[in-house]
Protein backbone atom coordinates (compact mmCIF):
# COMPACT_ATOMS: atom_id res chain seq x y z
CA UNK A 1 127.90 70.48 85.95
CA UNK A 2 128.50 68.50 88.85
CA UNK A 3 131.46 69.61 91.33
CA UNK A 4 132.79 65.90 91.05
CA UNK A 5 133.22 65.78 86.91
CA UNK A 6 133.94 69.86 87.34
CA UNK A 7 136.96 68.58 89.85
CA UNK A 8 138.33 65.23 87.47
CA UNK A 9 138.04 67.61 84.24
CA UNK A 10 139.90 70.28 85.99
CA UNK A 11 142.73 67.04 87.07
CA UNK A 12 142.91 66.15 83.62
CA UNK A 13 143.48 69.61 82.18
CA UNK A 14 146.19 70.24 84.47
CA UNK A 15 147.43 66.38 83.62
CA UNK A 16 147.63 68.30 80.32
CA UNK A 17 149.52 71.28 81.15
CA UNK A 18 151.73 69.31 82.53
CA UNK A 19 152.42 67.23 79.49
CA UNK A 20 151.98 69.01 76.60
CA UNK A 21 154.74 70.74 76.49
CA UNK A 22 157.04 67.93 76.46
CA UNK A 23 155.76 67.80 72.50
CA UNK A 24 157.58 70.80 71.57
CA UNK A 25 159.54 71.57 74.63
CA UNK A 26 163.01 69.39 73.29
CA UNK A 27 163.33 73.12 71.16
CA UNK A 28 162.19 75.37 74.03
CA UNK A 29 161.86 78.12 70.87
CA UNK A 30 158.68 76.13 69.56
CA UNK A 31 157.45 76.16 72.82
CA UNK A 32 158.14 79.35 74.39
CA UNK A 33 155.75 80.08 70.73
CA UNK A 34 153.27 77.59 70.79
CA UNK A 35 152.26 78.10 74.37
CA UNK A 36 151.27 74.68 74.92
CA UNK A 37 150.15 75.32 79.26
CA UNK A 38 148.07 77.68 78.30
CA UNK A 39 145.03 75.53 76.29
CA UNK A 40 144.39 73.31 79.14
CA UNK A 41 144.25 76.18 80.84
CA UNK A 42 141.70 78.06 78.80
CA UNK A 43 139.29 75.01 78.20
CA UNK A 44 138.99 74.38 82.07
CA UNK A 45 138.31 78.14 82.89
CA UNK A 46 135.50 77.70 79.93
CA UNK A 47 134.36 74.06 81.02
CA UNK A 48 134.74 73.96 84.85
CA UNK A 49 134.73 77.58 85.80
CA UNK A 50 136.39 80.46 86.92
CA UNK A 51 137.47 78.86 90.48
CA UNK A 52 138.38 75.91 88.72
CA UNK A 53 140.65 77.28 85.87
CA UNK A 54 142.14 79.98 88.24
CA UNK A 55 143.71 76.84 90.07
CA UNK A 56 144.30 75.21 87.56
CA UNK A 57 146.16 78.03 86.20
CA UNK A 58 148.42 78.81 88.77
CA UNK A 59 149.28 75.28 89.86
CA UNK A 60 150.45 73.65 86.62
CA UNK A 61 153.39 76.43 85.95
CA UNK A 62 154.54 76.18 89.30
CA UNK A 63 154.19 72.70 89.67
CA UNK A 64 155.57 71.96 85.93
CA UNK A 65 158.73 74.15 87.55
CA UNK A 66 159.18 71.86 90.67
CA UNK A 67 158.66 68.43 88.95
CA UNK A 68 160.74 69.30 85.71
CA UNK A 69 162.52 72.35 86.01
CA UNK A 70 160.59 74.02 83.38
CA UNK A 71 159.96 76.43 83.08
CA UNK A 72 162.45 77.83 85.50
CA UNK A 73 160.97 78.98 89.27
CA UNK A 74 161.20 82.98 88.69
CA UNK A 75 159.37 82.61 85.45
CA UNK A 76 156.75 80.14 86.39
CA UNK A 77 155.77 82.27 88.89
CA UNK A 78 155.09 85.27 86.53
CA UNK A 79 153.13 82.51 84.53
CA UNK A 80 150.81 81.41 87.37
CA UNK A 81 149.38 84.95 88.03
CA UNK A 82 148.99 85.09 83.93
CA UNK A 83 147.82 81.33 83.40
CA UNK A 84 145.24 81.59 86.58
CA UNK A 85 143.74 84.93 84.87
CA UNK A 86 143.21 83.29 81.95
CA UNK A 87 141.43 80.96 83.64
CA UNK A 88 139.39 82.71 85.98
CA UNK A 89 138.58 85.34 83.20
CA UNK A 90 137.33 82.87 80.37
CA UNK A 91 135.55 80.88 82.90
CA UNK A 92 133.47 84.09 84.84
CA UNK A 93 132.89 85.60 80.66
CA UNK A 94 131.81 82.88 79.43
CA UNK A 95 129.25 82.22 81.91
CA UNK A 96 128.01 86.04 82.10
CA UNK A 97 127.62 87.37 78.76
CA UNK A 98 124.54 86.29 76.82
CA UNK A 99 124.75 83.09 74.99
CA UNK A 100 126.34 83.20 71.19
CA UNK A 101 129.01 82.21 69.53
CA UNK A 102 130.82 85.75 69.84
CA UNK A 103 130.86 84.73 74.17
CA UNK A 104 133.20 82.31 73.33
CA UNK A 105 135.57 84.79 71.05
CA UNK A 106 135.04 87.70 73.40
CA UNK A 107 135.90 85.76 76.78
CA UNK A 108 138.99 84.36 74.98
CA UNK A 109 140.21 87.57 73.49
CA UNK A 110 139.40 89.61 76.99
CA UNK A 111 141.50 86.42 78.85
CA UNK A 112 144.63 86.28 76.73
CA UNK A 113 144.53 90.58 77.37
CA UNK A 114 144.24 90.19 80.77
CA UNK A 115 146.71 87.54 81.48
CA UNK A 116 149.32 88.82 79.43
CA UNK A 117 148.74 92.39 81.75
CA UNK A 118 149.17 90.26 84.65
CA UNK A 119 152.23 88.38 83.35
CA UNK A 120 153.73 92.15 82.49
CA UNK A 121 152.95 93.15 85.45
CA UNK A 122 154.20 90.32 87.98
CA UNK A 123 157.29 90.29 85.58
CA UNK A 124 157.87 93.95 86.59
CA UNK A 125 157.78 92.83 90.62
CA UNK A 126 159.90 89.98 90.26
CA UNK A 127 162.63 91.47 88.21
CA UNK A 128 162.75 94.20 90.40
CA UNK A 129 162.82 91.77 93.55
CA UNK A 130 165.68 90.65 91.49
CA UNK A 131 167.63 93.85 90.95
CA UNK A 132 166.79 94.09 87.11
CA UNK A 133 165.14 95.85 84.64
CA UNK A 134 161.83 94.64 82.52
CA UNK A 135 161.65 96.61 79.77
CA UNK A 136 159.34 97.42 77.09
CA UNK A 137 160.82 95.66 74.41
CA UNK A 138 161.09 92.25 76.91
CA UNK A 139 157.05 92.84 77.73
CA UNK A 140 155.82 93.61 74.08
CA UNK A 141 158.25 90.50 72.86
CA UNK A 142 157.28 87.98 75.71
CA UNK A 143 153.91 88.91 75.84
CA UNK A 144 153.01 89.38 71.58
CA UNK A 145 155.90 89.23 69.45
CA UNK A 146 157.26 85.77 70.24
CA UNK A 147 154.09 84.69 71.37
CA UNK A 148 152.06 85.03 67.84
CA UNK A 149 152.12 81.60 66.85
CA UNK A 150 150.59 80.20 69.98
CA UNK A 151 148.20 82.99 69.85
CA UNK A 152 146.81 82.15 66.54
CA UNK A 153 146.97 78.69 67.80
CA UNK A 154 144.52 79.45 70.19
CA UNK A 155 142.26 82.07 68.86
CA UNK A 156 141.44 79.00 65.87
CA UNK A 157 141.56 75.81 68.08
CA UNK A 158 139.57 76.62 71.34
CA UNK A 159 136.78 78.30 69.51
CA UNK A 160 136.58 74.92 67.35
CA UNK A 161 136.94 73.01 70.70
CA UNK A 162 134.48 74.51 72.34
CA UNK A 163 131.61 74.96 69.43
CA UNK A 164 131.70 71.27 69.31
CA UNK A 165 131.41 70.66 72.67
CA UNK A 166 128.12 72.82 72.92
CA UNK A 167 127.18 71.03 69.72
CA UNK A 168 127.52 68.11 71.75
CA UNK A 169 125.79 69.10 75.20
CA UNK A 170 123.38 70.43 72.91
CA UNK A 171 122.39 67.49 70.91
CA UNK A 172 122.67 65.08 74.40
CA UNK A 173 119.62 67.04 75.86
């Protein structure tokens, strides 16, 4: 893919992040579930890269945070580390392991692993910066718990999203 389509896709998925979570962010408990950053996110790390969805990533919580105030600076920062692994991690999978449908399954599953292990582990450094504790309880919540409907959200939707669109590159060659 060109870097010029690679670089407008990559705009529009973070014109995403930025706005999809005014959909269910009026109750912030639907979308502190749904988790509605972190699709763009995962579709440009599979479409444009790992460069490209590492950036993409870690800009749209932080710059979400400055433009709206949501979600609040401390925690948008813990969510750039976890939203640009997600990125980089489905974009550099999907690319190395052998072509199937599983790649797409296994570089999602691997991603949303990873990222929430980042998240935990930024979390730990900035409540500590702030003279807190982050507990067990407020990882395995955060990062699962309250987290499980935007995880089955994504586990169904970006596999769908994605077999189509190497339906479609398929049947355009």
């Amino acid at each position: 893919m060109k870097q010029t389509k690679k670089l407008i896709l990559s705009a529009m998925f973070l014109a995403l992040g930025l706005v999809l979570p005014f959909f269910t962010g009026q109750i912030r408990e639907i979308g502190n579930k749904l988790l509605p950053m972190h699709i763009p996110v995962l579709l440009c790390g599979f479409l444009c890269g790992p460069q490209y969805g590492l950036l993409v990533g870690f800009i749209t919580p932080l710059l979400r945070s400055l433009l709206f105030s949501m979600p609040p600076l401390p925690r948008a920062i813990g969510m750039a580390f976890e939203l640009a692994t997600y990125g980089a991690v489905t974009g550099l999978l999907y690319r190395k392991l052998p072509k199937s449908k599983a790649r797409i399954y296994i570089s999602l599953l691997i991603a949303m692993v990873a990222g929430r292990l980042v998240w935990g582990i930024v979390s730990i450094l900035i409540y500590g910066i702030e003279g807190s504790a982050f507990t067990w309880q407020m990882f395995a919540g955060g990062a699962f718990l309250n987290a499980i409907p935007g995880i089955v959200v994504q586990i169904i939707l970006i596999p769908v999203l994605m077999l189509a669109l190497e339906k479609a590159r398929y049947q355009e060659s």
